[in-house]
PDB file of N, CA and C in Angstrom:
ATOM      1  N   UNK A   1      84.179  99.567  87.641  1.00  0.00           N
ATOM      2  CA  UNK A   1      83.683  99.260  88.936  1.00  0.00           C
ATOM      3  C   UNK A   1      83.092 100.545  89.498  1.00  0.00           C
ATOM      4  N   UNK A   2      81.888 100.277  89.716  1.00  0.00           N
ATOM      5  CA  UNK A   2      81.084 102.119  90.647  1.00  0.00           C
ATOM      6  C   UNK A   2      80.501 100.997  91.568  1.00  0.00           C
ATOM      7  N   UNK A   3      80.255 101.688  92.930  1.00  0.00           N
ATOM      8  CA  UNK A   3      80.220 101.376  94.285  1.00  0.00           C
ATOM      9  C   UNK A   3      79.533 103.147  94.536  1.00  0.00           C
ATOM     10  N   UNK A   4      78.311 102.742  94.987  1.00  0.00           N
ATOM     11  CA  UNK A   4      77.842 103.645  96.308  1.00  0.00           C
ATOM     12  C   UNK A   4      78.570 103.810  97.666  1.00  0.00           C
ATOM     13  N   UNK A   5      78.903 105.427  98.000  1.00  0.00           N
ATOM     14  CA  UNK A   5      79.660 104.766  99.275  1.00  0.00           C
ATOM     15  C   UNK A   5      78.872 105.856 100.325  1.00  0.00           C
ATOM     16  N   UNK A   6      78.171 104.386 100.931  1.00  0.00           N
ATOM     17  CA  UNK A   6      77.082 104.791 101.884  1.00  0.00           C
ATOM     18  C   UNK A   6      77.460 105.097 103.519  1.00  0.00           C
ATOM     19  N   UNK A   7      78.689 104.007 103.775  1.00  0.00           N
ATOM     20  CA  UNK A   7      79.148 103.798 105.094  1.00  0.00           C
ATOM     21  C   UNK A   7      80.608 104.139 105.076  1.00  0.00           C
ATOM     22  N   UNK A   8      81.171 105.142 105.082  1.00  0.00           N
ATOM     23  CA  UNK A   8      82.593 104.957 105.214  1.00  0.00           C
ATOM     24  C   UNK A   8      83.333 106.332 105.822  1.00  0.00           C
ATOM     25  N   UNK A   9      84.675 106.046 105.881  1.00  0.00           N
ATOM     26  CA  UNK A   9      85.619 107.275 106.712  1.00  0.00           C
ATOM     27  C   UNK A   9      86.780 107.809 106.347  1.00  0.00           C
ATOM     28  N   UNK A  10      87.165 108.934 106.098  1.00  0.00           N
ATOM     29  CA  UNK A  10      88.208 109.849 105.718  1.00  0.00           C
ATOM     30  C   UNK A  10      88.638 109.436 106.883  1.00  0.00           C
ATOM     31  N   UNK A  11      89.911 108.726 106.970  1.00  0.00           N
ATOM     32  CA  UNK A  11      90.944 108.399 107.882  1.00  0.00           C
ATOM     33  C   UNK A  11      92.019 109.832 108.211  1.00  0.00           C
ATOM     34  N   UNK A  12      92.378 110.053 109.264  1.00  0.00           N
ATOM     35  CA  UNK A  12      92.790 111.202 109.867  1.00  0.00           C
ATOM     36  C   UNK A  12      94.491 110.976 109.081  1.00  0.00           C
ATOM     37  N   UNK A  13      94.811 111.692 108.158  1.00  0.00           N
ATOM     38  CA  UNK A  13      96.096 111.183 107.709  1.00  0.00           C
ATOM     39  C   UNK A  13      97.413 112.713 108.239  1.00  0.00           C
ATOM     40  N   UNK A  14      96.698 113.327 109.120  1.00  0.00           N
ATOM     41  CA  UNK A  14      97.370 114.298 109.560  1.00  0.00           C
ATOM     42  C   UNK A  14      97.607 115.422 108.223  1.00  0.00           C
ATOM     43  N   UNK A  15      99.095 115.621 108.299  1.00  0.00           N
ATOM     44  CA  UNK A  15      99.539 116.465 106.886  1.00  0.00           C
ATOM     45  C   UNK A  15      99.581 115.748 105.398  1.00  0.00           C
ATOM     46  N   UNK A  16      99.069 114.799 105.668  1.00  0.00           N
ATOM     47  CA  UNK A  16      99.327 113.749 103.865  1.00  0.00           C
ATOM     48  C   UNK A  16      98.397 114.651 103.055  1.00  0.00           C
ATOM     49  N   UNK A  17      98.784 114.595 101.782  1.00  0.00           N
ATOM     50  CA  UNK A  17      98.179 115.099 100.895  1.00  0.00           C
ATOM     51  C   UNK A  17      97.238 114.712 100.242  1.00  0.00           C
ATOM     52  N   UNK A  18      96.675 112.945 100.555  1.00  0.00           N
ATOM     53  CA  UNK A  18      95.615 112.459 100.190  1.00  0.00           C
ATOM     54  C   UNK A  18      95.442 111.383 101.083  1.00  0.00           C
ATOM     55  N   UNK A  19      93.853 111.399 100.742  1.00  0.00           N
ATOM     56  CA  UNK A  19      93.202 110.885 101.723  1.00  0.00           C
ATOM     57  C   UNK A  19      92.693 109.099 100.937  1.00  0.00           C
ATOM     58  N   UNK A  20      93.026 108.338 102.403  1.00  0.00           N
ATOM     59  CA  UNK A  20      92.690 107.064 101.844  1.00  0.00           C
ATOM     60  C   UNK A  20      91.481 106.733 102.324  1.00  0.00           C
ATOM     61  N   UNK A  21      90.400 105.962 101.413  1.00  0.00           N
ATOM     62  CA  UNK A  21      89.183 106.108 101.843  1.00  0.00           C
ATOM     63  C   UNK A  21      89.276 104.186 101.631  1.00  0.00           C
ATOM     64  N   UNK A  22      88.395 103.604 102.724  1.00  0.00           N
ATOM     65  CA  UNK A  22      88.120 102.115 102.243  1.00  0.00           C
ATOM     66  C   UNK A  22      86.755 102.136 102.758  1.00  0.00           C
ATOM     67  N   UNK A  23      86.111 101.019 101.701  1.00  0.00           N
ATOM     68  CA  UNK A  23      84.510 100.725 100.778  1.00  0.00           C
ATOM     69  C   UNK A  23      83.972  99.478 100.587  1.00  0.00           C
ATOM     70  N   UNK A  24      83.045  98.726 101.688  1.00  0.00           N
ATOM     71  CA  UNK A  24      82.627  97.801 101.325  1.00  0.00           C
ATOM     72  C   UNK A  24      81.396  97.526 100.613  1.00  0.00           C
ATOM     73  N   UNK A  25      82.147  97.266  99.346  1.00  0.00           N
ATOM     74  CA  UNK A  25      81.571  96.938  98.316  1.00  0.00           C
ATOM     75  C   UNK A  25      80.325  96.120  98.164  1.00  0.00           C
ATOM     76  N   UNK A  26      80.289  95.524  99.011  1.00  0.00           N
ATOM     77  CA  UNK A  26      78.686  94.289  99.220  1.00  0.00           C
ATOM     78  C   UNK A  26      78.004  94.701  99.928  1.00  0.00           C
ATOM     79  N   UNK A  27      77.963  96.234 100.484  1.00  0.00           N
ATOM     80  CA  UNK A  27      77.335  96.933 101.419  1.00  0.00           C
ATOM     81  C   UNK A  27      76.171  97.680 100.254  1.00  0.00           C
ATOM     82  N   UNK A  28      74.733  97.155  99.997  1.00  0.00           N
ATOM     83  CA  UNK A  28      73.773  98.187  99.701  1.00  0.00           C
ATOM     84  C   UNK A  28      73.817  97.963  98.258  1.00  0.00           C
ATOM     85  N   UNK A  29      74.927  96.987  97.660  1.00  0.00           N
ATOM     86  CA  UNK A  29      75.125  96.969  96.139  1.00  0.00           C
ATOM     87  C   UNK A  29      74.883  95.160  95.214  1.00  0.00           C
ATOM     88  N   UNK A  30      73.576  95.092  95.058  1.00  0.00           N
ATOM     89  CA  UNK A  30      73.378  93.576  94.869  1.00  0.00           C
ATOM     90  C   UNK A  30      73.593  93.540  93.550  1.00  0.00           C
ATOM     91  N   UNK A  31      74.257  94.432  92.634  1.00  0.00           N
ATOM     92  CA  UNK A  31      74.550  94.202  91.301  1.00  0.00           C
ATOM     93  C   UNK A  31      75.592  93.804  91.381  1.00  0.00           C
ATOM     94  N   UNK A  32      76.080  94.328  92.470  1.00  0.00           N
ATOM     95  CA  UNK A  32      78.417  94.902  91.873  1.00  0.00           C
ATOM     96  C   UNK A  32      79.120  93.228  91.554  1.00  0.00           C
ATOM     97  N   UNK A  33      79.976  93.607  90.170  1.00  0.00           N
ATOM     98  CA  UNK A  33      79.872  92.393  89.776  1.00  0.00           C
ATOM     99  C   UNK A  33      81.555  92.553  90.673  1.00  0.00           C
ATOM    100  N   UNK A  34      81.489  91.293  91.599  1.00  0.00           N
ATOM    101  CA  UNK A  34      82.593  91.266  92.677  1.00  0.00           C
ATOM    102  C   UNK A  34      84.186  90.664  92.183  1.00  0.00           C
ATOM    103  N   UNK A  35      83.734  90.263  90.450  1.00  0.00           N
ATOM    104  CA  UNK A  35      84.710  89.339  89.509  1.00  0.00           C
ATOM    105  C   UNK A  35      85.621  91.111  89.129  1.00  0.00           C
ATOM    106  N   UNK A  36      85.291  92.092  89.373  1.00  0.00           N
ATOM    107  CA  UNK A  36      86.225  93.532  88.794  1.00  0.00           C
ATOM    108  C   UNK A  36      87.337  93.211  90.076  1.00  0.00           C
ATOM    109  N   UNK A  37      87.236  92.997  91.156  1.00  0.00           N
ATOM    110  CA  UNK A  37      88.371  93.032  92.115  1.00  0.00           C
ATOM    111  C   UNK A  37      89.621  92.368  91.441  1.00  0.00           C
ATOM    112  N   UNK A  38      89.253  90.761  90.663  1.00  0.00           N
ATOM    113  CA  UNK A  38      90.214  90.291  89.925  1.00  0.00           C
ATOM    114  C   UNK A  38      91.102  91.306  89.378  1.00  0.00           C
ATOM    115  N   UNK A  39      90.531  92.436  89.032  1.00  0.00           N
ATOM    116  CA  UNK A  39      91.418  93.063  87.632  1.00  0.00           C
ATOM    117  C   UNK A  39      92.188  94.269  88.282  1.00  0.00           C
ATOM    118  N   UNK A  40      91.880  94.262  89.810  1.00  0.00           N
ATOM    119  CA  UNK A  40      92.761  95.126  90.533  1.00  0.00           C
ATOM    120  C   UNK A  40      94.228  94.729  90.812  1.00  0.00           C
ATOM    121  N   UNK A  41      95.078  95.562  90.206  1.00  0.00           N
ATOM    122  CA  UNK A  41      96.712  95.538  90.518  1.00  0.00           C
ATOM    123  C   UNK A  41      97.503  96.399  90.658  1.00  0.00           C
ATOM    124  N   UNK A  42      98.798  96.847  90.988  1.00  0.00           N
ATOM    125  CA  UNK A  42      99.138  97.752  90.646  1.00  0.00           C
ATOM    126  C   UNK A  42      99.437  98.215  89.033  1.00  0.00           C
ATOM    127  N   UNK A  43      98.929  99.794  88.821  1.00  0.00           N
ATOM    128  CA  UNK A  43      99.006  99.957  87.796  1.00  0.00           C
ATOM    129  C   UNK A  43      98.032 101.439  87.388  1.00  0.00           C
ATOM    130  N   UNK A  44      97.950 102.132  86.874  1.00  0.00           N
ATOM    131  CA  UNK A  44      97.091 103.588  86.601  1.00  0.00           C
ATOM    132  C   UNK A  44      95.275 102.955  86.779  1.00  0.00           C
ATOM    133  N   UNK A  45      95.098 104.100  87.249  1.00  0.00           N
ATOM    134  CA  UNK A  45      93.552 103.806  87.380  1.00  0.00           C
ATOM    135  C   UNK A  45      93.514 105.554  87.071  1.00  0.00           C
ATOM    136  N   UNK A  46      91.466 105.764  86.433  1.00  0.00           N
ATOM    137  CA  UNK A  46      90.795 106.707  87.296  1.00  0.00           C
ATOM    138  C   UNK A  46      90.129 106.550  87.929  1.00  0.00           C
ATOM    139  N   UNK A  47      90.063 107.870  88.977  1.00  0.00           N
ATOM    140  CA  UNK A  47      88.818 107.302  89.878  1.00  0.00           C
ATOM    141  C   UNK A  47      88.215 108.737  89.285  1.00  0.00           C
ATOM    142  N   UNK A  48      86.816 108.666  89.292  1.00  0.00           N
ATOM    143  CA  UNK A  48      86.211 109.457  89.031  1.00  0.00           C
ATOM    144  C   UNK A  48      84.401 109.833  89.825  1.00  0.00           C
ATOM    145  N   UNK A  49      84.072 110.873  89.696  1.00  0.00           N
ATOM    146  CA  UNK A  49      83.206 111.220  90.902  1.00  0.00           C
ATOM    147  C   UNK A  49      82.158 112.209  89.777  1.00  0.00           C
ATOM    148  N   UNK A  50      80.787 112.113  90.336  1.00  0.00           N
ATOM    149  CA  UNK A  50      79.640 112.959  89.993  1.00  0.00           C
ATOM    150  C   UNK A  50      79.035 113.399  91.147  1.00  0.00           C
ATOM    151  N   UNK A  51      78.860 114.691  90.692  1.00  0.00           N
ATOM    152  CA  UNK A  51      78.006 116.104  91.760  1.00  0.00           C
ATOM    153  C   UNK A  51      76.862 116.447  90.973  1.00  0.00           C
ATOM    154  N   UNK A  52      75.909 116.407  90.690  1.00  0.00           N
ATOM    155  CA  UNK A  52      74.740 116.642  90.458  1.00  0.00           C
ATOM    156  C   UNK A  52      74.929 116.662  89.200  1.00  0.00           C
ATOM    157  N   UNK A  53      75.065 117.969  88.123  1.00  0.00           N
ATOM    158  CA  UNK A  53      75.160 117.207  86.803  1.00  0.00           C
ATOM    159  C   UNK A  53      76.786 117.045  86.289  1.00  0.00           C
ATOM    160  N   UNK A  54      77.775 117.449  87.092  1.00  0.00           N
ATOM    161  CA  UNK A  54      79.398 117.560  86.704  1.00  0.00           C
ATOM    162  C   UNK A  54      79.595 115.605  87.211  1.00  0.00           C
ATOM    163  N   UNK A  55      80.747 115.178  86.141  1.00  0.00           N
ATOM    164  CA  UNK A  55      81.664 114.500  86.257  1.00  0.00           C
ATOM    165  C   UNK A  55      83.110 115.150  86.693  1.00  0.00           C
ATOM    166  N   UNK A  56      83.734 114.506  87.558  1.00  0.00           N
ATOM    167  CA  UNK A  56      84.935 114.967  87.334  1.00  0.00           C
ATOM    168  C   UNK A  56      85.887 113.404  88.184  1.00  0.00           C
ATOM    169  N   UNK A  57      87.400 113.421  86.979  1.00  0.00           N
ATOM    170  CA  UNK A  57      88.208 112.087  87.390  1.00  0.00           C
ATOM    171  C   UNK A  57      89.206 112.612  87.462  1.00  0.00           C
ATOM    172  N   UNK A  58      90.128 111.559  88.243  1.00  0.00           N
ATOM    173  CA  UNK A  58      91.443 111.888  88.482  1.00  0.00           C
ATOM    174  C   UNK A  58      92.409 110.712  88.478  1.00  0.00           C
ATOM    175  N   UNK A  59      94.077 110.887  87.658  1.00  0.00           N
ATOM    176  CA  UNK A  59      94.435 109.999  87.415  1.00  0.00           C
ATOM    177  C   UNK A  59      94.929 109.233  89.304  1.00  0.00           C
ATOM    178  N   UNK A  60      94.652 107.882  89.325  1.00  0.00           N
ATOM    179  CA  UNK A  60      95.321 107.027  90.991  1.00  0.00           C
ATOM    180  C   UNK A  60      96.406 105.823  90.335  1.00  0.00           C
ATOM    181  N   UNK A  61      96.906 106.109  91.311  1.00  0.00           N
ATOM    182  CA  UNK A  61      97.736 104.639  91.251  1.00  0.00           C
ATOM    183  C   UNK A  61      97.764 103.929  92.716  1.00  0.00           C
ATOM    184  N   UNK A  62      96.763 104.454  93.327  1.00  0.00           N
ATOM    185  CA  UNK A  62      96.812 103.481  94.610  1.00  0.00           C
ATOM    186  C   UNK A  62      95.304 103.070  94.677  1.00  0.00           C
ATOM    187  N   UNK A  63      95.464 101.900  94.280  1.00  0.00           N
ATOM    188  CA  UNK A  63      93.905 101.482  94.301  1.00  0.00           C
ATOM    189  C   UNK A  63      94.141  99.953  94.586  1.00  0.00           C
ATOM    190  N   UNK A  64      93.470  99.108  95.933  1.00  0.00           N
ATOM    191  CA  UNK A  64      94.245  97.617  96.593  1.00  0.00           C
ATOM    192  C   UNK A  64      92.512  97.505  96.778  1.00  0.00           C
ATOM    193  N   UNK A  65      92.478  95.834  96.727  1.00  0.00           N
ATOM    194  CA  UNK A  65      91.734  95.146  97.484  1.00  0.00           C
ATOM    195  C   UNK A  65      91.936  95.165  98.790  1.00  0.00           C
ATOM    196  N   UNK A  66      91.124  95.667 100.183  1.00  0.00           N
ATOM    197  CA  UNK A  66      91.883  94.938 101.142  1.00  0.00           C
ATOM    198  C   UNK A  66      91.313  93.765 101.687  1.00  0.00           C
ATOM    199  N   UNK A  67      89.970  93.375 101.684  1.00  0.00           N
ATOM    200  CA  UNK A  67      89.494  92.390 101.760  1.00  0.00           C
ATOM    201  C   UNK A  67      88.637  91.656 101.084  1.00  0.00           C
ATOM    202  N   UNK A  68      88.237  90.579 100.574  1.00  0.00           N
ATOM    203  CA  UNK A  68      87.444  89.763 100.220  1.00  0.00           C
ATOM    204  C   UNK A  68      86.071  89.682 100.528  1.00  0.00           C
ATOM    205  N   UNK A  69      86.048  89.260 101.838  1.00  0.00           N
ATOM    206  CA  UNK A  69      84.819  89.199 102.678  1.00  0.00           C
ATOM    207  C   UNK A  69      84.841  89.599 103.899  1.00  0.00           C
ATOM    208  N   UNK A  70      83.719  90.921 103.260  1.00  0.00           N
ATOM    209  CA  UNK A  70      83.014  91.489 102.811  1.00  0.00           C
ATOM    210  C   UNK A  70      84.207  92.338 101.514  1.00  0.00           C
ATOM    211  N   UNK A  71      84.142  92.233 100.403  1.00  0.00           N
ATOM    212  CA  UNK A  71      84.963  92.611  99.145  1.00  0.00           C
ATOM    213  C   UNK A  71      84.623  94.352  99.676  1.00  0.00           C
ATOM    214  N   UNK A  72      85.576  94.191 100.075  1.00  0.00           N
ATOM    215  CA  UNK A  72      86.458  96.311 100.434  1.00  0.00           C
ATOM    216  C   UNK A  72      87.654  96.490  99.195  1.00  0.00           C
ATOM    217  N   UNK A  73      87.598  97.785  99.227  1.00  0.00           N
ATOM    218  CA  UNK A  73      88.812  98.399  98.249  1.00  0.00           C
ATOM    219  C   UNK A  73      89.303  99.439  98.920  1.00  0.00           C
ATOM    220  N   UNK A  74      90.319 100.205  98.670  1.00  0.00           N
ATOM    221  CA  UNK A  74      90.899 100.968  99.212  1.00  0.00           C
ATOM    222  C   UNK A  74      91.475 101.683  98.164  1.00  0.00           C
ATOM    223  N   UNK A  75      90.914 103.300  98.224  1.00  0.00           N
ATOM    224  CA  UNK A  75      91.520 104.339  96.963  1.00  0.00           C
ATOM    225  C   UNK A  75      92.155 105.762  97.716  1.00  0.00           C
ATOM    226  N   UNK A  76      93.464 105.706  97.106  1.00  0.00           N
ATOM    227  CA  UNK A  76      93.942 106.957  97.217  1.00  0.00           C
ATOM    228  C   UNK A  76      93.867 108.302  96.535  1.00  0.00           C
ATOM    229  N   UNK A  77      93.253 108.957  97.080  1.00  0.00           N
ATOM    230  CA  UNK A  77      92.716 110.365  96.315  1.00  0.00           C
ATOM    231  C   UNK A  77      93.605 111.385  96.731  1.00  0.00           C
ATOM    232  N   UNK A  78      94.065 112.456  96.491  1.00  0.00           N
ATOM    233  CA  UNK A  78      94.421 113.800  96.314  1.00  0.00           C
ATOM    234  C   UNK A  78      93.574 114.679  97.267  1.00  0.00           C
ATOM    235  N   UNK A  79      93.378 114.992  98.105  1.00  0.00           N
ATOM    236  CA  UNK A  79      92.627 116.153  98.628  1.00  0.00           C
ATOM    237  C   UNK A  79      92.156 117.719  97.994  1.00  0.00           C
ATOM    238  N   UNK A  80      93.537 117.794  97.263  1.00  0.00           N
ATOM    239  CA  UNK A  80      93.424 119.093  96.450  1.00  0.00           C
ATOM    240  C   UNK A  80      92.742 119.061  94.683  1.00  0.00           C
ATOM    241  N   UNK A  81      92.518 117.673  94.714  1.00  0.00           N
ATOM    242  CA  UNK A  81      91.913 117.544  93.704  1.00  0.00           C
ATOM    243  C   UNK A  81      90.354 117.834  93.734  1.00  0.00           C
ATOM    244  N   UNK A  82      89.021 118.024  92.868  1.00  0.00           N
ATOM    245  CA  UNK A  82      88.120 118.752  92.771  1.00  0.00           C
ATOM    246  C   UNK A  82      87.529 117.131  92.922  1.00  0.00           C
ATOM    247  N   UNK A  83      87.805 115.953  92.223  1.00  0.00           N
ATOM    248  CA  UNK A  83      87.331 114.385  92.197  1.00  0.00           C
ATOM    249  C   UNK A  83      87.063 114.433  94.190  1.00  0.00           C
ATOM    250  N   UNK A  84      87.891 114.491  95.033  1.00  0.00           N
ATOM    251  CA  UNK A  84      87.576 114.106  96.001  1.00  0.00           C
ATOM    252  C   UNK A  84      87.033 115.352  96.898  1.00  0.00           C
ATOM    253  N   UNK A  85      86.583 116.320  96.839  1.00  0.00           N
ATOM    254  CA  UNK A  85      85.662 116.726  96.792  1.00  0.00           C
ATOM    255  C   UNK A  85      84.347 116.903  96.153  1.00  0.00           C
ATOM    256  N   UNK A  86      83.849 116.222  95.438  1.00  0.00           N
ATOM    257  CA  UNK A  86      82.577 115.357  94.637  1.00  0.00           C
ATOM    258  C   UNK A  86      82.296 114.183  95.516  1.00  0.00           C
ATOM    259  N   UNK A  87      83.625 113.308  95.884  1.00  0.00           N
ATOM    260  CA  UNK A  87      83.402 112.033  96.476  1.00  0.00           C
ATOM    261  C   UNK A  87      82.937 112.442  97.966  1.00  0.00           C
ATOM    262  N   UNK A  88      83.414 113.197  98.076  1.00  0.00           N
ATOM    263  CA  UNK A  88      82.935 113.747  99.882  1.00  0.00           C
ATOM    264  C   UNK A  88      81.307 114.100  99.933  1.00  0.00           C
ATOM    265  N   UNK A  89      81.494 114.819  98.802  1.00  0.00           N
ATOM    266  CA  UNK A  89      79.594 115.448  98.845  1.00  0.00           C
ATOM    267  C   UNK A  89      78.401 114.487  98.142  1.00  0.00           C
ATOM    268  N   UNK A  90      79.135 113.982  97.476  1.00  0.00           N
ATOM    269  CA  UNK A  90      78.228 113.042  96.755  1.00  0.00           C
ATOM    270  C   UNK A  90      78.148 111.732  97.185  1.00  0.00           C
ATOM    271  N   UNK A  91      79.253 111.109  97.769  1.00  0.00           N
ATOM    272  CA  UNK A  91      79.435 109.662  98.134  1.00  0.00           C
ATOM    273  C   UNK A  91      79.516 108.793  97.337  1.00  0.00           C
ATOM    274  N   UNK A  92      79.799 109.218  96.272  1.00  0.00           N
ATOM    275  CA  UNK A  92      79.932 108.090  94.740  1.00  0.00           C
ATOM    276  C   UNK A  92      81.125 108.513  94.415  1.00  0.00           C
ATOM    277  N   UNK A  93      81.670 107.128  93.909  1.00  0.00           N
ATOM    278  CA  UNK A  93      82.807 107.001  92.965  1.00  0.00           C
ATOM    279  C   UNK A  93      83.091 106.036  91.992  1.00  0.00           C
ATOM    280  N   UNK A  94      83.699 105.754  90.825  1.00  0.00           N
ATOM    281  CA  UNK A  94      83.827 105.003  89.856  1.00  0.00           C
ATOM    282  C   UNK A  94      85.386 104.831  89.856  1.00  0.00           C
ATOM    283  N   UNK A  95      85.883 103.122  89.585  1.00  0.00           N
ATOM    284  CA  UNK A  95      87.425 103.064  89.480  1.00  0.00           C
ATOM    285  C   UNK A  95      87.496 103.009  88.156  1.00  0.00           C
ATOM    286  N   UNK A  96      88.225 103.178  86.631  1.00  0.00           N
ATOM    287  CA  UNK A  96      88.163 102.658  85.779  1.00  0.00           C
ATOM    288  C   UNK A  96      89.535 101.993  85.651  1.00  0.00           C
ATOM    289  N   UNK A  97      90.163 100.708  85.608  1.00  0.00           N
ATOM    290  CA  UNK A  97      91.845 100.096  85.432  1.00  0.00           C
ATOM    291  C   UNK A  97      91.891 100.628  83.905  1.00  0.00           C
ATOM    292  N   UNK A  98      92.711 101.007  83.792  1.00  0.00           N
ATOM    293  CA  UNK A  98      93.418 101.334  82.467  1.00  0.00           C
ATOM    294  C   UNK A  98      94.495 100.308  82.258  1.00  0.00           C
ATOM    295  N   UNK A  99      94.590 100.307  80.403  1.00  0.00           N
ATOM    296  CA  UNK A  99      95.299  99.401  80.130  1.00  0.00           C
ATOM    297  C   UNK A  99      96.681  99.546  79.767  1.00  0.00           C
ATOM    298  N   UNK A 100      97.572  98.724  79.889  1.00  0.00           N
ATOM    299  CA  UNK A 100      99.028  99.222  79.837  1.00  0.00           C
ATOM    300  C   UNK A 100      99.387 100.013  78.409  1.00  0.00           C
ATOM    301  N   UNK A 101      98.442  99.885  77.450  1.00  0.00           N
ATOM    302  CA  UNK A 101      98.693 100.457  76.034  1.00  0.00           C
ATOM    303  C   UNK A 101      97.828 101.745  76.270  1.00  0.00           C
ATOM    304  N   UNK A 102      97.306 102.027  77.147  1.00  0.00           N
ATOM    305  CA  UNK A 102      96.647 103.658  76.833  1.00  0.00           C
ATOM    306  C   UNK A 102      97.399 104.634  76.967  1.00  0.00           C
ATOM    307  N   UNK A 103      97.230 105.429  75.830  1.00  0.00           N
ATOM    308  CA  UNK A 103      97.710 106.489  75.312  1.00  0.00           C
ATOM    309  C   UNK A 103      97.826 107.527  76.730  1.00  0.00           C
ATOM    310  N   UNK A 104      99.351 108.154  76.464  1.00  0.00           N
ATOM    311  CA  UNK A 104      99.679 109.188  77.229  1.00  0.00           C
ATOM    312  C   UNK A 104      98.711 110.426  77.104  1.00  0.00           C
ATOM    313  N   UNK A 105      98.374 110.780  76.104  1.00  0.00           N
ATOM    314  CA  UNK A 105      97.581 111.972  75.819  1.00  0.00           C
ATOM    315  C   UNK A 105      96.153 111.573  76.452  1.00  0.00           C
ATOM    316  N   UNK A 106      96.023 110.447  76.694  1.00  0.00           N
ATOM    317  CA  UNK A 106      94.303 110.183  77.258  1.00  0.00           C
ATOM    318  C   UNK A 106      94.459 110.235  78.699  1.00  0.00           C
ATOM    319  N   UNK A 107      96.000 109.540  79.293  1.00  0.00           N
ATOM    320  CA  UNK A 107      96.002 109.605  80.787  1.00  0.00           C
ATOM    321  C   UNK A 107      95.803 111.526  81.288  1.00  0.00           C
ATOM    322  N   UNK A 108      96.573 111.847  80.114  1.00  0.00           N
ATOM    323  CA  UNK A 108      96.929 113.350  80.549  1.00  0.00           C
ATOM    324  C   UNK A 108      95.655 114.252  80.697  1.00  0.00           C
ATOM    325  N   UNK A 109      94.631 113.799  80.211  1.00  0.00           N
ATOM    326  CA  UNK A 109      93.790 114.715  80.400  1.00  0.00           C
ATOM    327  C   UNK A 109      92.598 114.580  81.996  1.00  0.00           C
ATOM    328  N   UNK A 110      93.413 113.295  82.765  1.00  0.00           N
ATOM    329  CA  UNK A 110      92.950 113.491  84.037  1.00  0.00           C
ATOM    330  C   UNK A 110      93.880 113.748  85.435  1.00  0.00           C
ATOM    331  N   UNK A 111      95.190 114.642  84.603  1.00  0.00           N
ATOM    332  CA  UNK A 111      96.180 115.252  85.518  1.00  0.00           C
ATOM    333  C   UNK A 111      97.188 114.365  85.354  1.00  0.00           C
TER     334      UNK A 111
END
């Protein structure tokens, strides 16, 4: 699932250590196939972010639908991570759900 995020707000979370960002998805995006929300649950995700020519992801486990209509998501990022600073400057992000059989050594290499 990648979503442009054209309209949205770093919610004031005081001292939390990450910031929850929510994204409506049908905003500006006439591809986004809206059937990926299905496959949202709890469970490991990355989210991952591009800055001009760098990728960079990070492992989440807070990643919710919160609404339907207009199909929003809601991702919890790390602040101190380098991913949500990409997402701040760039305004793009990618979720990927990982599957309950992926390898520890593959989660590990996004923290």
């Amino acid at each position: 699932m990648q979503a442009q995020v054209e309209d949205y707000n770093f919610l004031d979370v005081g001292a939390y250590s990450h910031t929850p960002l929510t994204l409506n998805l049908s905003k500006g995006d006439e591809q986004m196939d809206l059937k990926a929300l299905y496959n949202i649950s709890y469970g490991i995700y990355i989210v991952s972010s591009k800055k001009e020519d760098r990728i960079n992801g990070q492992i989440a486990n807070t990643v919710f639908q919160t609404t339907s209509e207009p199909a929003t998501i809601a991702v919890c990022i790390n602040k101190k991570n380098l991913t949500h600073e990409f997402i701040t400057e760039s305004k793009v992000f990618a979720v990927s759900v990982l599957e309950q059989e992926t390898d520890m050594k593959f989660i590990g290499r996004f923290g």
